[in-house]
PDB file of N, CA and C in Angstrom:
ATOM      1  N   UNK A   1     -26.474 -59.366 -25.468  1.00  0.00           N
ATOM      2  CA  UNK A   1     -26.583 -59.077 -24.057  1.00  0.00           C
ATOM      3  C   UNK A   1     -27.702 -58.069 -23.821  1.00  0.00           C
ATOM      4  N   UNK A   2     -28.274 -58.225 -22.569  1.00  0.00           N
ATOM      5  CA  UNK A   2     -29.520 -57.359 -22.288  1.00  0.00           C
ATOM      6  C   UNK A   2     -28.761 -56.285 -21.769  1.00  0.00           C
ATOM      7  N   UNK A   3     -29.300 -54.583 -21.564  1.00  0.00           N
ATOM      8  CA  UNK A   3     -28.669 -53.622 -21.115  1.00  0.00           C
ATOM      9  C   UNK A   3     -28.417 -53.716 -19.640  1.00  0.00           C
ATOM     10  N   UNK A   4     -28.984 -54.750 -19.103  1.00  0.00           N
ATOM     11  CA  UNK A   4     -28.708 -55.052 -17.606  1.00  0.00           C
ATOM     12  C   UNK A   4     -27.211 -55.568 -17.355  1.00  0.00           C
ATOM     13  N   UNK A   5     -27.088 -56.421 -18.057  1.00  0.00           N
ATOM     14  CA  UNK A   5     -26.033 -57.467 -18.306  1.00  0.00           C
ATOM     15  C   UNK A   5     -24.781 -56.456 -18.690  1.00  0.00           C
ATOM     16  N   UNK A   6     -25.279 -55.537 -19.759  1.00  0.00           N
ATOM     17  CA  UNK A   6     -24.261 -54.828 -20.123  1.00  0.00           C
ATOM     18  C   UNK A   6     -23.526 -53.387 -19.427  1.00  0.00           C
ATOM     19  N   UNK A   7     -24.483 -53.331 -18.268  1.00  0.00           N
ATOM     20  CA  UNK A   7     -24.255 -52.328 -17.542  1.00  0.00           C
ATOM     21  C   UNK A   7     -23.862 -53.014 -16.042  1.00  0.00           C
ATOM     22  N   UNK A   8     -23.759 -53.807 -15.934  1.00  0.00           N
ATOM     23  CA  UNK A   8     -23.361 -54.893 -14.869  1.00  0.00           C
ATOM     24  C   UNK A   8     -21.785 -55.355 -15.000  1.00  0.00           C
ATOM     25  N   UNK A   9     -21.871 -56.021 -16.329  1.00  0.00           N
ATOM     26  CA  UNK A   9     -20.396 -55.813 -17.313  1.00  0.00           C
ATOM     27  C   UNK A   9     -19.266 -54.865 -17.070  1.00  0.00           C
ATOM     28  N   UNK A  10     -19.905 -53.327 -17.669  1.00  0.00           N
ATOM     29  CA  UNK A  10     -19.340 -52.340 -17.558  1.00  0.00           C
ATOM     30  C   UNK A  10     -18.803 -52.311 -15.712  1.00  0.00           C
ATOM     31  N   UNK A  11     -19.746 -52.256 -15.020  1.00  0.00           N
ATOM     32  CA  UNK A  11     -19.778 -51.744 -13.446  1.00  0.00           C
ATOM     33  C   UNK A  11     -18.383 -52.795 -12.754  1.00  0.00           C
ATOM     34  N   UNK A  12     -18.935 -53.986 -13.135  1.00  0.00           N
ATOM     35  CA  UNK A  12     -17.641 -54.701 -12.546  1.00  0.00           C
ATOM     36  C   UNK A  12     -15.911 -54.657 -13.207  1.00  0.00           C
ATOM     37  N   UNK A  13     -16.023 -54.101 -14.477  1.00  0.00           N
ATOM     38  CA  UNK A  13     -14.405 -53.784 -14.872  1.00  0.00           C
ATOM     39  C   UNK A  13     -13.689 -52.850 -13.930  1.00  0.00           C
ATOM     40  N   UNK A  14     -15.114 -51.969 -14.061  1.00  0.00           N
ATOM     41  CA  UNK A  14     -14.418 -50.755 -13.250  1.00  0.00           C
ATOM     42  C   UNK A  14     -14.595 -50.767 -11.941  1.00  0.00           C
ATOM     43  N   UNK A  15     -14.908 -51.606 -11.388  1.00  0.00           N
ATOM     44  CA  UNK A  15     -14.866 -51.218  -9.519  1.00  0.00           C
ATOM     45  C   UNK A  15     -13.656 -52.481  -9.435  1.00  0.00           C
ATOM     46  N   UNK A  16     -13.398 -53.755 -10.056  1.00  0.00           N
ATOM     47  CA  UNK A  16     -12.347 -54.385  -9.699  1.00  0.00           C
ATOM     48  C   UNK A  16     -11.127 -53.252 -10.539  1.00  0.00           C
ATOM     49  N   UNK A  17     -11.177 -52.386 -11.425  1.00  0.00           N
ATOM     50  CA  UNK A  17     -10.276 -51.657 -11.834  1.00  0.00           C
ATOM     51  C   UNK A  17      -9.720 -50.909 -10.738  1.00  0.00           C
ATOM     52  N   UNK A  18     -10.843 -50.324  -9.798  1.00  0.00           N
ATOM     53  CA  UNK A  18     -10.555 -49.538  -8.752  1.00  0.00           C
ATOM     54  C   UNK A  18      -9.910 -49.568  -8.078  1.00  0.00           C
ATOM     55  N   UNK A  19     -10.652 -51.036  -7.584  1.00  0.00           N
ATOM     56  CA  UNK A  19      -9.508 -51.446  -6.319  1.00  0.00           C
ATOM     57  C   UNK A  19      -8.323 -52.023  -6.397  1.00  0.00           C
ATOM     58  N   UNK A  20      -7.983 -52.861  -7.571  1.00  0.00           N
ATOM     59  CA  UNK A  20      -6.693 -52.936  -8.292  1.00  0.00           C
ATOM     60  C   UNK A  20      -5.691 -51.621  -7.832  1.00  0.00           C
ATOM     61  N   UNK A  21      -6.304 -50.484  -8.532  1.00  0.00           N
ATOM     62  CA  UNK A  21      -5.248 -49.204  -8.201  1.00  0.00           C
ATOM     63  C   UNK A  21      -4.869 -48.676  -6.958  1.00  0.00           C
ATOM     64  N   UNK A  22      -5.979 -49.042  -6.027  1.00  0.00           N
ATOM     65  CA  UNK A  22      -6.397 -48.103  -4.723  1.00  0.00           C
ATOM     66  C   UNK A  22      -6.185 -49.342  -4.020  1.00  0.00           C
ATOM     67  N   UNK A  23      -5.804 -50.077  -4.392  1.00  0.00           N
ATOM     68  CA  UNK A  23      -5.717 -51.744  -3.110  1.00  0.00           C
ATOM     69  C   UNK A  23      -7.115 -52.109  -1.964  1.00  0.00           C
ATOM     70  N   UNK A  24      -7.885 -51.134  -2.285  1.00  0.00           N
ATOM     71  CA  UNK A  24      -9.580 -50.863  -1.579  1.00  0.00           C
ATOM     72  C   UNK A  24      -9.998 -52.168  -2.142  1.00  0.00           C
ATOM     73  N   UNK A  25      -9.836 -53.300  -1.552  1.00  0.00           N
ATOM     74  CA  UNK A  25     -11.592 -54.290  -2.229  1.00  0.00           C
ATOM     75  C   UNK A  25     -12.577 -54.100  -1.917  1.00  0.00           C
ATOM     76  N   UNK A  26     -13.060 -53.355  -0.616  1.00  0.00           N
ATOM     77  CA  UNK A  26     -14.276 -52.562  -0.357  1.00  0.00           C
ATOM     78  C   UNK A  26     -15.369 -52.451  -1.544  1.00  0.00           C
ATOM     79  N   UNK A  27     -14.779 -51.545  -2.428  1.00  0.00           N
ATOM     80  CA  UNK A  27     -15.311 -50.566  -3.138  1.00  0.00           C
ATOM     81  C   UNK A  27     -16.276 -51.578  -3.880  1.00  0.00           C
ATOM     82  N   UNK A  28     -15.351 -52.636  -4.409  1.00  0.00           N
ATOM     83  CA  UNK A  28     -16.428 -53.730  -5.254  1.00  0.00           C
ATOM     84  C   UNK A  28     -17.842 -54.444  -4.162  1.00  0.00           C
ATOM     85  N   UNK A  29     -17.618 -54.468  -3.040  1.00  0.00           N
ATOM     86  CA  UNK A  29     -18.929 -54.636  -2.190  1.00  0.00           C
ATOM     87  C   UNK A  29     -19.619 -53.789  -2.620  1.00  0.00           C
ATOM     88  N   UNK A  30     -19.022 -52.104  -2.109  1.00  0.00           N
ATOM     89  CA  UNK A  30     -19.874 -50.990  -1.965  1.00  0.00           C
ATOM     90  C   UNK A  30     -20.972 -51.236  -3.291  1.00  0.00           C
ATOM     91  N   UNK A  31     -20.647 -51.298  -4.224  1.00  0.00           N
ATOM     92  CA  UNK A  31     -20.633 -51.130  -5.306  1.00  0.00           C
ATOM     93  C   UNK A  31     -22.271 -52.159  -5.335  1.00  0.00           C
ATOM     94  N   UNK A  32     -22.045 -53.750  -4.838  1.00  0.00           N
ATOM     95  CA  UNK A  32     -22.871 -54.525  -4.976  1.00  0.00           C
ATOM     96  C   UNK A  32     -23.985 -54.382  -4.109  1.00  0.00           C
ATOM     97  N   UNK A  33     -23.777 -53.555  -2.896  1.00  0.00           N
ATOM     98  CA  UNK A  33     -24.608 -53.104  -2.422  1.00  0.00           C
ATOM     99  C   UNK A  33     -25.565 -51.897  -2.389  1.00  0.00           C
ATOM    100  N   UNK A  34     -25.186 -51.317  -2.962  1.00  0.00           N
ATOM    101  CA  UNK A  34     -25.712 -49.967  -3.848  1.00  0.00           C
ATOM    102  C   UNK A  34     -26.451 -50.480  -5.047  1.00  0.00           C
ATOM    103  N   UNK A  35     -26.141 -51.301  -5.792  1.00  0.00           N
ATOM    104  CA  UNK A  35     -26.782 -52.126  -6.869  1.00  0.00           C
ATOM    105  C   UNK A  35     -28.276 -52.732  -6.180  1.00  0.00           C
ATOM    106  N   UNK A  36     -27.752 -53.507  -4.592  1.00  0.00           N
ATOM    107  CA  UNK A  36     -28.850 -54.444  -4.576  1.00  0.00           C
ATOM    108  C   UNK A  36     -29.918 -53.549  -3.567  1.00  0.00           C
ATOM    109  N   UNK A  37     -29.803 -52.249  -3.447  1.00  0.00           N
ATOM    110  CA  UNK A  37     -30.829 -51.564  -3.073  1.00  0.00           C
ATOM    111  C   UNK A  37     -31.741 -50.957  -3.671  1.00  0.00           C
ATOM    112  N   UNK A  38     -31.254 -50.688  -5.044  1.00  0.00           N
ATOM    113  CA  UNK A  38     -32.327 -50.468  -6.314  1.00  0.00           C
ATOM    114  C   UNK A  38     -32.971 -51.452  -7.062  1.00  0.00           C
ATOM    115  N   UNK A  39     -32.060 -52.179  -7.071  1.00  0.00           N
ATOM    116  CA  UNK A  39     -32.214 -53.437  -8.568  1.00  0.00           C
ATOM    117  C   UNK A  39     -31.320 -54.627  -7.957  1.00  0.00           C
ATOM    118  N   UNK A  40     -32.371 -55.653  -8.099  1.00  0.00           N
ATOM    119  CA  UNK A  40     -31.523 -57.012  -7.280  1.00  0.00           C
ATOM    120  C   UNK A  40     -31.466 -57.473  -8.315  1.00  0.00           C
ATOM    121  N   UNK A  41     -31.907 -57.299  -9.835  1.00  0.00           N
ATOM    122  CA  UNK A  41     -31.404 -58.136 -10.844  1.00  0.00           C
ATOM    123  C   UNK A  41     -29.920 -57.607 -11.391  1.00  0.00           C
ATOM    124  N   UNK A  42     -29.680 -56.153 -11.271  1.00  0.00           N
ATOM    125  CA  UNK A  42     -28.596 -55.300 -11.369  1.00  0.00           C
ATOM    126  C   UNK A  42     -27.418 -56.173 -10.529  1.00  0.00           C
ATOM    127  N   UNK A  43     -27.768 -56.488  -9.604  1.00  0.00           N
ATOM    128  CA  UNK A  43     -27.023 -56.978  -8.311  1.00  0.00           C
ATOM    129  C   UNK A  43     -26.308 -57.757  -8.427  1.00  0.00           C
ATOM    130  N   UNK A  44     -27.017 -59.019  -8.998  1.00  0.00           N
ATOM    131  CA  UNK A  44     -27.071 -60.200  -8.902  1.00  0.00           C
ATOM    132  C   UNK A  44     -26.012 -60.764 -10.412  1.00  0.00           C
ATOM    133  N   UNK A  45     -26.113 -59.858 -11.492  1.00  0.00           N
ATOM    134  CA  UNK A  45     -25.806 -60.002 -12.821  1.00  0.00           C
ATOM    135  C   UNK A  45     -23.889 -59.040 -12.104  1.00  0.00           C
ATOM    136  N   UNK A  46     -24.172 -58.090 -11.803  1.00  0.00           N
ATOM    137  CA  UNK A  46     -23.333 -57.452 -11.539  1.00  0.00           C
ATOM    138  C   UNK A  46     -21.810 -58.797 -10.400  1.00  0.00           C
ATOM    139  N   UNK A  47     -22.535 -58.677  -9.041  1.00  0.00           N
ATOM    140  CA  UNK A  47     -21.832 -60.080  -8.505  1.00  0.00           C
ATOM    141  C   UNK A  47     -21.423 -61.196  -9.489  1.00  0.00           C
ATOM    142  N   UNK A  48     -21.976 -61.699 -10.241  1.00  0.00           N
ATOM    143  CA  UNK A  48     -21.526 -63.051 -11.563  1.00  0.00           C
ATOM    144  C   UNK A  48     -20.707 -62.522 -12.126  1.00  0.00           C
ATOM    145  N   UNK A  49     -20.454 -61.344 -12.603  1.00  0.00           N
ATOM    146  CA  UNK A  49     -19.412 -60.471 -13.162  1.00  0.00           C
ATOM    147  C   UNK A  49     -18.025 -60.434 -12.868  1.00  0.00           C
ATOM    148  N   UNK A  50     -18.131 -60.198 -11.083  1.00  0.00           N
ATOM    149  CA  UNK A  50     -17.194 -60.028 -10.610  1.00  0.00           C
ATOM    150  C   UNK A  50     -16.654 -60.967 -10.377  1.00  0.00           C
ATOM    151  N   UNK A  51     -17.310 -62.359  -9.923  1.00  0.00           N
ATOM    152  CA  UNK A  51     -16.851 -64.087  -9.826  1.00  0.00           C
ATOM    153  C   UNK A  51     -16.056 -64.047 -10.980  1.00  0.00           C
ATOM    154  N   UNK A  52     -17.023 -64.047 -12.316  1.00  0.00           N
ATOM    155  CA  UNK A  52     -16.146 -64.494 -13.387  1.00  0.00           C
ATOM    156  C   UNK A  52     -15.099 -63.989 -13.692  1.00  0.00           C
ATOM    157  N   UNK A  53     -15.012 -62.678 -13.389  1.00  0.00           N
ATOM    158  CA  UNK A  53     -13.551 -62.014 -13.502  1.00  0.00           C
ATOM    159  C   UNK A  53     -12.545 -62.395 -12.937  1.00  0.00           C
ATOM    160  N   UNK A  54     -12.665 -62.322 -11.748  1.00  0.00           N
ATOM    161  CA  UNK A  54     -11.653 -62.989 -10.655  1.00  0.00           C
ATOM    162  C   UNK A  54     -11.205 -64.506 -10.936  1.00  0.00           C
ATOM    163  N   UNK A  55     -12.125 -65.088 -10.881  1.00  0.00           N
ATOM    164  CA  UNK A  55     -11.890 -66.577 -11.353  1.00  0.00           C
ATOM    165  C   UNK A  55     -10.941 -66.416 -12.983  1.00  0.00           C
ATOM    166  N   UNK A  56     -11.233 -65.303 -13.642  1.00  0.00           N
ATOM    167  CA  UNK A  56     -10.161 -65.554 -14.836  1.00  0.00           C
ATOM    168  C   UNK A  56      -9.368 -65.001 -14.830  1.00  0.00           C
ATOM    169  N   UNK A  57      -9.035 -64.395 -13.869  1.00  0.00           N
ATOM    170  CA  UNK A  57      -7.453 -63.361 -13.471  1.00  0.00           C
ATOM    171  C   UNK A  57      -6.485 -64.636 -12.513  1.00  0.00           C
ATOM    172  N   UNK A  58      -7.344 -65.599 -11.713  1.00  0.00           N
ATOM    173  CA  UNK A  58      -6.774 -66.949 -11.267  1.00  0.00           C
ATOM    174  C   UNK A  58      -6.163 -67.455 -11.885  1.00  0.00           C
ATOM    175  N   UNK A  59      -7.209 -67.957 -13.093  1.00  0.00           N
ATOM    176  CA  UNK A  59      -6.663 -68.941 -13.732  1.00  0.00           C
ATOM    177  C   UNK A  59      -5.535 -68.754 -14.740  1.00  0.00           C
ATOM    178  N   UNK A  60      -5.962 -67.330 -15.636  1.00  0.00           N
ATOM    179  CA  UNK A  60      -4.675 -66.801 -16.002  1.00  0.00           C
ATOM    180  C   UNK A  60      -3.005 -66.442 -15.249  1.00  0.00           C
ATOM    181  N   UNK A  61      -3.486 -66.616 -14.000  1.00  0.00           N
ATOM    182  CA  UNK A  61      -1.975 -66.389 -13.256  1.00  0.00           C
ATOM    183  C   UNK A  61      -1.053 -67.586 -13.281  1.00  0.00           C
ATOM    184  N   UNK A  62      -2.235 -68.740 -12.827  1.00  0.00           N
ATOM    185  CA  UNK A  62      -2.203 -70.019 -12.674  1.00  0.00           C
ATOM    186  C   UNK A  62      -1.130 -70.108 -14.198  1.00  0.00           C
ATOM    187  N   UNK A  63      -1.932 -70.392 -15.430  1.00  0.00           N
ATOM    188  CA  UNK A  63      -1.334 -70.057 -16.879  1.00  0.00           C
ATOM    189  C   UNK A  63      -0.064 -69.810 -16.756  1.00  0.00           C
ATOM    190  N   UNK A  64      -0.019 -68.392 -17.019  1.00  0.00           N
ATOM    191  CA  UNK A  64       1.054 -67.820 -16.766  1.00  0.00           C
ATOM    192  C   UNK A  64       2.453 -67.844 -16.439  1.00  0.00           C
ATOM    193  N   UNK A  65       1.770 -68.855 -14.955  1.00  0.00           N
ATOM    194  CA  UNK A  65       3.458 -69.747 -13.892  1.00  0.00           C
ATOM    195  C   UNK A  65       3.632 -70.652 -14.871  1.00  0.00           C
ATOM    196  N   UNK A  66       3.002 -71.213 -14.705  1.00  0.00           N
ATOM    197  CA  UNK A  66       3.096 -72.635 -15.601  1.00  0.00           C
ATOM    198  C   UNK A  66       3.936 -72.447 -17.168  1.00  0.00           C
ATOM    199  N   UNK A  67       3.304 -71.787 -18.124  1.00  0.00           N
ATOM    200  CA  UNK A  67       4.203 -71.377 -19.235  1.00  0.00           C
ATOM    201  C   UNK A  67       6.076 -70.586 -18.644  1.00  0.00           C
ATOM    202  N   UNK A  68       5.580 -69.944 -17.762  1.00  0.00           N
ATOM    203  CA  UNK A  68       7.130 -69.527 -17.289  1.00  0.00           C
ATOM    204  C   UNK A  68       8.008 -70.167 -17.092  1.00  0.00           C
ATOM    205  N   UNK A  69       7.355 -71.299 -16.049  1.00  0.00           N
ATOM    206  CA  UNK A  69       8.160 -72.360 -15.583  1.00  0.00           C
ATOM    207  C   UNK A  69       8.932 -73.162 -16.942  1.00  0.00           C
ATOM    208  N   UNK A  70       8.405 -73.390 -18.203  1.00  0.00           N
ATOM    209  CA  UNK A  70       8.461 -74.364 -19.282  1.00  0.00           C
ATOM    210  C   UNK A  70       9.660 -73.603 -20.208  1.00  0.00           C
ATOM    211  N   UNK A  71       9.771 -71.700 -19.811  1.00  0.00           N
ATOM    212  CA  UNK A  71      10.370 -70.838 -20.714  1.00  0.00           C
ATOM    213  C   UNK A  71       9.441 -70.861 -22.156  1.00  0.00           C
ATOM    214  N   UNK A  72       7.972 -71.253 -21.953  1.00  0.00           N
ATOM    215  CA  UNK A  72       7.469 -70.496 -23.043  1.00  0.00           C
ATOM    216  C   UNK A  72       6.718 -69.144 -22.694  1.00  0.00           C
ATOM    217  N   UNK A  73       5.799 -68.893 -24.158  1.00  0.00           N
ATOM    218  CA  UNK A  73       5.608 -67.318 -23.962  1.00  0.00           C
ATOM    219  C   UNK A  73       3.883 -67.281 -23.367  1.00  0.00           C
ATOM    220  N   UNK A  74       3.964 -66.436 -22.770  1.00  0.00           N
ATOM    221  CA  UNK A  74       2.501 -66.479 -21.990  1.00  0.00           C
ATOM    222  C   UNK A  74       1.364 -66.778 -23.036  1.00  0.00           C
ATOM    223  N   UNK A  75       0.255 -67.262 -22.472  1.00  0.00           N
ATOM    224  CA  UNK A  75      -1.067 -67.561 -23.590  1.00  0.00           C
ATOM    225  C   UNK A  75      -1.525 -66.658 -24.001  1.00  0.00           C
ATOM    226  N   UNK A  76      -1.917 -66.114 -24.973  1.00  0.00           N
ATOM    227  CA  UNK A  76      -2.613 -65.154 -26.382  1.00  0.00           C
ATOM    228  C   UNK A  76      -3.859 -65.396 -25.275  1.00  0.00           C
ATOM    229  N   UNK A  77      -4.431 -63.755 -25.160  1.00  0.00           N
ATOM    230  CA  UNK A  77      -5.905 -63.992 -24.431  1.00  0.00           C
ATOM    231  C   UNK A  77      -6.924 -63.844 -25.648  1.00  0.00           C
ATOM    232  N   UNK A  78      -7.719 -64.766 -25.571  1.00  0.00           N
ATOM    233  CA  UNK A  78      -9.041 -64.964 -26.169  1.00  0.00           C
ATOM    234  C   UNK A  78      -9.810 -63.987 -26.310  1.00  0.00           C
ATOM    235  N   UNK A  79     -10.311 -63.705 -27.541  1.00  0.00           N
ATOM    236  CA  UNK A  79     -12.157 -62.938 -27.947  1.00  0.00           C
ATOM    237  C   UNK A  79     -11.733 -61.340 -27.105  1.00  0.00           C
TER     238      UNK A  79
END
């Protein structure tokens, strides 16, 4: 990973961490917009971050029901 990528990485754990705690989804805008006033590649890597996260907190929920429903044990998360 390039240090962009990896600091984009980092930025989106912790602002969806945030608002997780603080129920604020704000903060993850704030966040992308503060990014895309310095650095639109920051921005842009940072936003894909946050898609992909979300999209795998979905699909893991999605998972999740589904194994419940069956009475097996939730899926082993990957890597």
């Amino acid at each position: 990973m390039s240090y962009t990528e990896d600091v984009a990485l980092e930025l989106s754990a912790l602002a969806l961490a945030d608002a997780a705690r603080t129920g604020d989804e704000k903060i993850v805008d704030q966040i992308g917009d503060l990014l895309g006033a310095s650095s639109q590649t920051l921005q842009e890597s940072y936003l894909m971050y946050v898609r992909v996260r979300r999209a795998e907190a979905r699909a893991r929920q999605i998972l999740a029901a589904r194994a419940a429903q069956n009475g097996d044990e939730q899926p082993a998360r990957s890597g």
